[in-house]
PDB file of N, CA and C in Angstrom:
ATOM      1  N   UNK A   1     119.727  88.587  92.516  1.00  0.00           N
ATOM      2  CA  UNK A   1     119.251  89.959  92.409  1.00  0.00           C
ATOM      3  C   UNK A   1     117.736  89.923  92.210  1.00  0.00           C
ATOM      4  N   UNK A   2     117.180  90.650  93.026  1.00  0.00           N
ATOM      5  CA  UNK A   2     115.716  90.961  92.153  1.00  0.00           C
ATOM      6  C   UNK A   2     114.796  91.744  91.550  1.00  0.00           C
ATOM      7  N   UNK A   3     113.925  91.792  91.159  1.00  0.00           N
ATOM      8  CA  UNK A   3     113.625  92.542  90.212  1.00  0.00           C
ATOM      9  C   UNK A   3     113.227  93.649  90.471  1.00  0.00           C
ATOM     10  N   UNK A   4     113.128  94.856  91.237  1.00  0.00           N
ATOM     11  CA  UNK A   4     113.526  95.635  91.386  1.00  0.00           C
ATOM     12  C   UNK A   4     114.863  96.409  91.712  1.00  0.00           C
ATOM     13  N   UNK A   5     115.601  95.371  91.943  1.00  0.00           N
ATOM     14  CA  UNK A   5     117.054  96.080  91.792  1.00  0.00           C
ATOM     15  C   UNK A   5     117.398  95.380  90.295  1.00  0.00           C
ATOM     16  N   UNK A   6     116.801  95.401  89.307  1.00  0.00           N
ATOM     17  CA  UNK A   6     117.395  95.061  87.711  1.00  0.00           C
ATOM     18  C   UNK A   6     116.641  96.062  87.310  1.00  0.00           C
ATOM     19  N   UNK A   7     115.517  96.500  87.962  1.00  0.00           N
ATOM     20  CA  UNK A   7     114.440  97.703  87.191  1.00  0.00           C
ATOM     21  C   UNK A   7     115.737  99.147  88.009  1.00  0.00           C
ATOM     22  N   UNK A   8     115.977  99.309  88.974  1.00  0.00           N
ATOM     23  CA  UNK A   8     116.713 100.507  89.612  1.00  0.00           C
ATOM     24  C   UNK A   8     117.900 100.423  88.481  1.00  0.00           C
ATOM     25  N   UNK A   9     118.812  99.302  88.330  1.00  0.00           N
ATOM     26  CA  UNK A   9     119.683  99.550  87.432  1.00  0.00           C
ATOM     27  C   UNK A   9     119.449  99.731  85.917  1.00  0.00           C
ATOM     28  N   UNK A  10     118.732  99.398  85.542  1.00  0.00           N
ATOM     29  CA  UNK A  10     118.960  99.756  84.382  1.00  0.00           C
ATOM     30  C   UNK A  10     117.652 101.168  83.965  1.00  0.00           C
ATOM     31  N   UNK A  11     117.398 101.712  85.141  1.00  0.00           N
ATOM     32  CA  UNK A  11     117.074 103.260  85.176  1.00  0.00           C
ATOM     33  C   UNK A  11     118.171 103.596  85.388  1.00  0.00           C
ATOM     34  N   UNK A  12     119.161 103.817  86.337  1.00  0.00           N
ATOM     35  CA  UNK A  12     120.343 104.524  86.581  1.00  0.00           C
ATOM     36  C   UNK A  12     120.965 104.374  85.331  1.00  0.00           C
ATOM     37  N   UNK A  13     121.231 103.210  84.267  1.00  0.00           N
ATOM     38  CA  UNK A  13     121.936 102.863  83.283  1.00  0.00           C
ATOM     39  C   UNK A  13     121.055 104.111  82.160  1.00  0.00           C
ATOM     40  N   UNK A  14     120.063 104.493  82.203  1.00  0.00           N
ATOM     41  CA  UNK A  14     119.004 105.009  81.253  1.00  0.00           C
ATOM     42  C   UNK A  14     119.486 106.537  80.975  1.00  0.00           C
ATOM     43  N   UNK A  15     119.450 106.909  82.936  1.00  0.00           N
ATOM     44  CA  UNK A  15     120.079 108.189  83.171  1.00  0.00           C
ATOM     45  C   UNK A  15     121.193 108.119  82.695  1.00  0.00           C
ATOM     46  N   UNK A  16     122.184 107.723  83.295  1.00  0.00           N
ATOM     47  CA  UNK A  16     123.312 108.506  83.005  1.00  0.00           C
ATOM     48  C   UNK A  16     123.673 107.979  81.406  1.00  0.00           C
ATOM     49  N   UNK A  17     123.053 107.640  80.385  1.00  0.00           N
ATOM     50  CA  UNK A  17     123.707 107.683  78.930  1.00  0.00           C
ATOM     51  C   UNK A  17     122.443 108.676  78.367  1.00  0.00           C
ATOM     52  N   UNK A  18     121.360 109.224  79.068  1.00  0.00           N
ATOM     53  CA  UNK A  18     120.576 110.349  78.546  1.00  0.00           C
ATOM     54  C   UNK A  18     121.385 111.485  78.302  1.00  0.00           C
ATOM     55  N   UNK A  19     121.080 112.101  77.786  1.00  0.00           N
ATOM     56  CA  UNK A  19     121.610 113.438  76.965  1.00  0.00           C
ATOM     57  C   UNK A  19     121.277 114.908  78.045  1.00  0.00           C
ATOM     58  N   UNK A  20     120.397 114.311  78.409  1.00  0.00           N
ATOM     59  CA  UNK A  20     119.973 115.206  79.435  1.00  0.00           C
ATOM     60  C   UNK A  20     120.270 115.693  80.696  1.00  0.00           C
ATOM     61  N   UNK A  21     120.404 116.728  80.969  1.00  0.00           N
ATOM     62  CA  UNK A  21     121.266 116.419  82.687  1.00  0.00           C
ATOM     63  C   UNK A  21     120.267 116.195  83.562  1.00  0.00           C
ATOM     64  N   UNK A  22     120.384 115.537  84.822  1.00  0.00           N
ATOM     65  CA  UNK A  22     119.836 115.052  85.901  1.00  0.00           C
ATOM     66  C   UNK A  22     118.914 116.102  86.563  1.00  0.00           C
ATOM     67  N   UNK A  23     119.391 117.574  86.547  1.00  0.00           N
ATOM     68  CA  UNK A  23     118.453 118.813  87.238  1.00  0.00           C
ATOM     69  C   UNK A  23     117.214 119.031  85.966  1.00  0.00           C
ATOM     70  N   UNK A  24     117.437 118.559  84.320  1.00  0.00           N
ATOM     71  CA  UNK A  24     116.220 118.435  83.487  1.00  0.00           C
ATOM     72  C   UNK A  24     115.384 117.137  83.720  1.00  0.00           C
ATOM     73  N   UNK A  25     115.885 116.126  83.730  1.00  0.00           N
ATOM     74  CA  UNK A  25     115.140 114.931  84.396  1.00  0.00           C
ATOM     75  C   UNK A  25     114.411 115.627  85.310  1.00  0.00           C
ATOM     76  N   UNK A  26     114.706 115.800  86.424  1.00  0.00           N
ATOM     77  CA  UNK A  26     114.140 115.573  87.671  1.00  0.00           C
ATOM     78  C   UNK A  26     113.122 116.279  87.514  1.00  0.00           C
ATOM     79  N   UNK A  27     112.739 117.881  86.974  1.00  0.00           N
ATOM     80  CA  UNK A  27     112.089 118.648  86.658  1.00  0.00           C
ATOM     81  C   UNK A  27     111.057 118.315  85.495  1.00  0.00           C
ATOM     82  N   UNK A  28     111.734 117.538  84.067  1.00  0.00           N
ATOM     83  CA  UNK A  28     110.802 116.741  83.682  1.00  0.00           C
ATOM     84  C   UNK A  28     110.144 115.702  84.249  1.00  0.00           C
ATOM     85  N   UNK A  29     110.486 115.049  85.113  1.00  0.00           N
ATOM     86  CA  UNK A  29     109.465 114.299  86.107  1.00  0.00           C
ATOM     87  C   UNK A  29     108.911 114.014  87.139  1.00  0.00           C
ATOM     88  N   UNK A  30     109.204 115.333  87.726  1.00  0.00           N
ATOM     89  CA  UNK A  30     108.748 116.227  88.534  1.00  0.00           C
ATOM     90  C   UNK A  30     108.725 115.334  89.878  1.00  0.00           C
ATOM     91  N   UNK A  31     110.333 115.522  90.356  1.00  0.00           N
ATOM     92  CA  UNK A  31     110.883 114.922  91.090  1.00  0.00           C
ATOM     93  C   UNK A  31     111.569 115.777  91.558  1.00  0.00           C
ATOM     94  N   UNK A  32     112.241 115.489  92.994  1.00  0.00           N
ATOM     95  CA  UNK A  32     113.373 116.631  93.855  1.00  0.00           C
ATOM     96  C   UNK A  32     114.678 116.406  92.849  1.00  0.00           C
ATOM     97  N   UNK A  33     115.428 117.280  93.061  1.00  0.00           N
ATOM     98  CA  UNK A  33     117.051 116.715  92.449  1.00  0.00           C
ATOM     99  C   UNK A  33     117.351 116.410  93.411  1.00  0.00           C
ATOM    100  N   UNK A  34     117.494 116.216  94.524  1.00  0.00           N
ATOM    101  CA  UNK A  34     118.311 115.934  95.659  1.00  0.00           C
ATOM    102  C   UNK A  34     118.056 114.372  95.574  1.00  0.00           C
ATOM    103  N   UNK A  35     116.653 114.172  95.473  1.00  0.00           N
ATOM    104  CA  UNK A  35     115.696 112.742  95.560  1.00  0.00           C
ATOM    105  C   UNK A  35     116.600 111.674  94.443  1.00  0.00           C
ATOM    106  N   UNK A  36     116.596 112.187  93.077  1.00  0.00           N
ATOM    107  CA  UNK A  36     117.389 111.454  92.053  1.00  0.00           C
ATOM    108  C   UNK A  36     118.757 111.490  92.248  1.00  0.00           C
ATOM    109  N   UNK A  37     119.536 112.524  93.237  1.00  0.00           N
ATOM    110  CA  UNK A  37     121.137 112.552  93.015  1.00  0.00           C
ATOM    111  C   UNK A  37     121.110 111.063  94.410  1.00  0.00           C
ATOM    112  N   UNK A  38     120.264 111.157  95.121  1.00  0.00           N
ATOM    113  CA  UNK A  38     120.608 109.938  96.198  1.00  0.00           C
ATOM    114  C   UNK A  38     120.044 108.811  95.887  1.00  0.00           C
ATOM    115  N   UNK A  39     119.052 109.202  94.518  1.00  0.00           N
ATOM    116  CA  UNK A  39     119.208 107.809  94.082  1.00  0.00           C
ATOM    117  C   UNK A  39     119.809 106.888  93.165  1.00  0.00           C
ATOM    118  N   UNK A  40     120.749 107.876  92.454  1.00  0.00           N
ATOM    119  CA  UNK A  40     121.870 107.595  91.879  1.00  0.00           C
ATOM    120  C   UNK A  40     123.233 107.106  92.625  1.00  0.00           C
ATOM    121  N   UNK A  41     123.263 107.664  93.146  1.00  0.00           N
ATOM    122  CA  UNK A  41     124.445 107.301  94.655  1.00  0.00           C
ATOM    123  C   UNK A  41     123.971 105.960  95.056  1.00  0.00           C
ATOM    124  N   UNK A  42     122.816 105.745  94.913  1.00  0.00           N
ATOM    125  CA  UNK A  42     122.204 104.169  95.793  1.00  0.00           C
ATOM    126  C   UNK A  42     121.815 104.595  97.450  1.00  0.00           C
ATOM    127  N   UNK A  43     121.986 105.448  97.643  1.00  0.00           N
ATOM    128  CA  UNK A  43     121.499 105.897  98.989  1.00  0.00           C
ATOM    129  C   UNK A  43     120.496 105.897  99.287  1.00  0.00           C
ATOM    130  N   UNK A  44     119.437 105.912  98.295  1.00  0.00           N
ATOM    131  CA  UNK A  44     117.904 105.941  98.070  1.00  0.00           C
ATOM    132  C   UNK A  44     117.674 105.105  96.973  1.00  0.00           C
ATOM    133  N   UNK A  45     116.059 104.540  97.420  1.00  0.00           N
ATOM    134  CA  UNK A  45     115.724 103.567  96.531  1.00  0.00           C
ATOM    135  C   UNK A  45     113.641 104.616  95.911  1.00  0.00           C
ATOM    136  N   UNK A  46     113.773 104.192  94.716  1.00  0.00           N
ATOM    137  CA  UNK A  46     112.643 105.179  94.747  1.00  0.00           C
ATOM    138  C   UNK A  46     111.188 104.291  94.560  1.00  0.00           C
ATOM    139  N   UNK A  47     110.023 105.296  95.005  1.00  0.00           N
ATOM    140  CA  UNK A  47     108.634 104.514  94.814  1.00  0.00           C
ATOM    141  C   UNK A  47     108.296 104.027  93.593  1.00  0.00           C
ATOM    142  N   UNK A  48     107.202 103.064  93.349  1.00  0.00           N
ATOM    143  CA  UNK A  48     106.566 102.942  92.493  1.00  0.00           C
ATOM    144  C   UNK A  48     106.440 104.213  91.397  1.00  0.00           C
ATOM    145  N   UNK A  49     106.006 105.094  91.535  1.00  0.00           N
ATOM    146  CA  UNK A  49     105.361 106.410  91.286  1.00  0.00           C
ATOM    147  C   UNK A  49     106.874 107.045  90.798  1.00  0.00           C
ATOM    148  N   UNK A  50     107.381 107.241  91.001  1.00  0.00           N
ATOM    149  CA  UNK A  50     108.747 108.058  90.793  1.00  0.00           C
ATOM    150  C   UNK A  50     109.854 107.218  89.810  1.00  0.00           C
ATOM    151  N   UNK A  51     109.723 105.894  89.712  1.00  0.00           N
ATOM    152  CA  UNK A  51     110.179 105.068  88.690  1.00  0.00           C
ATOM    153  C   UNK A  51     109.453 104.947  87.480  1.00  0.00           C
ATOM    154  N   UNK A  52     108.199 105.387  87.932  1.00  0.00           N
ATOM    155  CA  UNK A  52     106.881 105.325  86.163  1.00  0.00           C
ATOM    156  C   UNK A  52     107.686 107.084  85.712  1.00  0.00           C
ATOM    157  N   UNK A  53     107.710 107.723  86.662  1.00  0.00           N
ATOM    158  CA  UNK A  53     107.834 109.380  86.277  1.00  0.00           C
ATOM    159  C   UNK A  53     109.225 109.342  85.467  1.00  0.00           C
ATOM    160  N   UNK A  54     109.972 108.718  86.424  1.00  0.00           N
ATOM    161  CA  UNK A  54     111.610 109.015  85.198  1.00  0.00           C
ATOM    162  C   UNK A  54     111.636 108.155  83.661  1.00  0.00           C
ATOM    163  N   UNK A  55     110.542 107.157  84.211  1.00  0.00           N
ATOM    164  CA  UNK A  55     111.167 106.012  82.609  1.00  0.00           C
ATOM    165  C   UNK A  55     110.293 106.853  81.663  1.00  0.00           C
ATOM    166  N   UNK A  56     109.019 107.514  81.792  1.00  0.00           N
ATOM    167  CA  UNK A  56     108.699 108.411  81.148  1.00  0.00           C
ATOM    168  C   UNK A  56     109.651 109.579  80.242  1.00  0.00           C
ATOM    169  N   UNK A  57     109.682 110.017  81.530  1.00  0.00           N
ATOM    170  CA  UNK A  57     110.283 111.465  81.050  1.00  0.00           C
ATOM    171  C   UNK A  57     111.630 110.626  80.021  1.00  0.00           C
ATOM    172  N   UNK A  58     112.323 110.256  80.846  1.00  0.00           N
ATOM    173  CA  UNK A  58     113.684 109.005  79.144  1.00  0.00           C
ATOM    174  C   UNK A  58     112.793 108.769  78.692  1.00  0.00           C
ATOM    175  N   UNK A  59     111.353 108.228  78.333  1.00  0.00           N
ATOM    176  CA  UNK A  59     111.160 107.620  77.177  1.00  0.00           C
ATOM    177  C   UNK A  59     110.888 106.478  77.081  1.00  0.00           C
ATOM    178  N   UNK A  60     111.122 105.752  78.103  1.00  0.00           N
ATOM    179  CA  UNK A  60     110.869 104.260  78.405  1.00  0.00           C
ATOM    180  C   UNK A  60     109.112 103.968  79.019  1.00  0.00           C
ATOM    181  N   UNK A  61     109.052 102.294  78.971  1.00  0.00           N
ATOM    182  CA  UNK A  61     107.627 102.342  79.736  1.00  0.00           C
ATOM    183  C   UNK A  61     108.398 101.484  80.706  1.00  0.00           C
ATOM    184  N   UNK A  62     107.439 101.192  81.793  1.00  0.00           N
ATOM    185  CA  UNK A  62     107.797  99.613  82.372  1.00  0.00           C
ATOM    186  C   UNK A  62     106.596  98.723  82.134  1.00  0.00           C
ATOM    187  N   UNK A  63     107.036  97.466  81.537  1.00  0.00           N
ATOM    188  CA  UNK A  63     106.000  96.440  81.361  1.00  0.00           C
ATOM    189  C   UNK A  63     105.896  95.501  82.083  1.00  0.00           C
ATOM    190  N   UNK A  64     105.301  95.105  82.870  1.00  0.00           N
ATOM    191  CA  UNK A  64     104.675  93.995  83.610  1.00  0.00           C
ATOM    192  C   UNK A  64     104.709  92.341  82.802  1.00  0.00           C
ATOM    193  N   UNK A  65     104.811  91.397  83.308  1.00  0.00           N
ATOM    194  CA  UNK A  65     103.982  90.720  82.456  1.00  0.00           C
ATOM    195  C   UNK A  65     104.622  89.132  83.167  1.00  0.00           C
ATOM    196  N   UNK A  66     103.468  88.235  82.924  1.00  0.00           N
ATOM    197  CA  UNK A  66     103.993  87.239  83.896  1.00  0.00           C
ATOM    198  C   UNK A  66     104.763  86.279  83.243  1.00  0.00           C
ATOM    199  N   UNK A  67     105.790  85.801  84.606  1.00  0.00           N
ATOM    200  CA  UNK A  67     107.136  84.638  84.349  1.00  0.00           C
ATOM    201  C   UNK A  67     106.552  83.331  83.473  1.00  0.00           C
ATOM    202  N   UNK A  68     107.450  82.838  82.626  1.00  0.00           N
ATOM    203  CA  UNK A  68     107.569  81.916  82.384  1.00  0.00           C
ATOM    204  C   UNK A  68     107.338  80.799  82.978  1.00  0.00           C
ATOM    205  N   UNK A  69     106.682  79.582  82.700  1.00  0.00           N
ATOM    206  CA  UNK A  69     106.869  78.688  83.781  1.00  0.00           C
ATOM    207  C   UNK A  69     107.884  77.421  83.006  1.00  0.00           C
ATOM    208  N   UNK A  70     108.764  77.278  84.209  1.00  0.00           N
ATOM    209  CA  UNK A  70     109.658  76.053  84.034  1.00  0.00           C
ATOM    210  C   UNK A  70     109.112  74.985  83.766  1.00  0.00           C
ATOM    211  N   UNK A  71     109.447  74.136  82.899  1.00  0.00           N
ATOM    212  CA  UNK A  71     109.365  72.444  83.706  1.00  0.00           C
ATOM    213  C   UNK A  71     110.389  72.047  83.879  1.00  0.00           C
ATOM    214  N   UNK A  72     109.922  70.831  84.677  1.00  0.00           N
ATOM    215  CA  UNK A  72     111.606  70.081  85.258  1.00  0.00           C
ATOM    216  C   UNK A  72     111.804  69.219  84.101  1.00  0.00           C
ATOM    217  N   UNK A  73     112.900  68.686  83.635  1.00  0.00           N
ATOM    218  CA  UNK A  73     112.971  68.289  82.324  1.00  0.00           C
ATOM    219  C   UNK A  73     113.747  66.532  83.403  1.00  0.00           C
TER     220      UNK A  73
END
């Protein structure tokens, strides 16, 4: 899997245990509802820009930050 489909899921995981319904999301982050119901479905995958807007509006940030490096042991 990669890391944007672990960042998509566990936004979808964010949404649906929010308290909030999906037509207040979308409006708090000033997004289509149509845009978030297909991207809940997985039918749609969303921008940069529209993944900062929802983890907001939940409450979340997204943090960056660089991998670990292995050694071979």
């Amino acid at each position: 899997m990669n890391c944007m489909s672990e960042i998509f899921d566990e936004l979808r995981r964010a949404i649906e245990n929010s308290p909030e319904s999906r037509y207040r999301l979308s409006k708090k982050a000033g997004i289509e509802q149509s845009q978030l119901s297909r991207f809940m479905t997985g039918n749609q995958r969303l921008g940069v820009e529209a993944v900062e807007k929802l983890a907001q509006a939940l409450g979340y940030e997204i943090v960056m930050r660089k991998k670990g490096i292995r050694k071979k042991v």
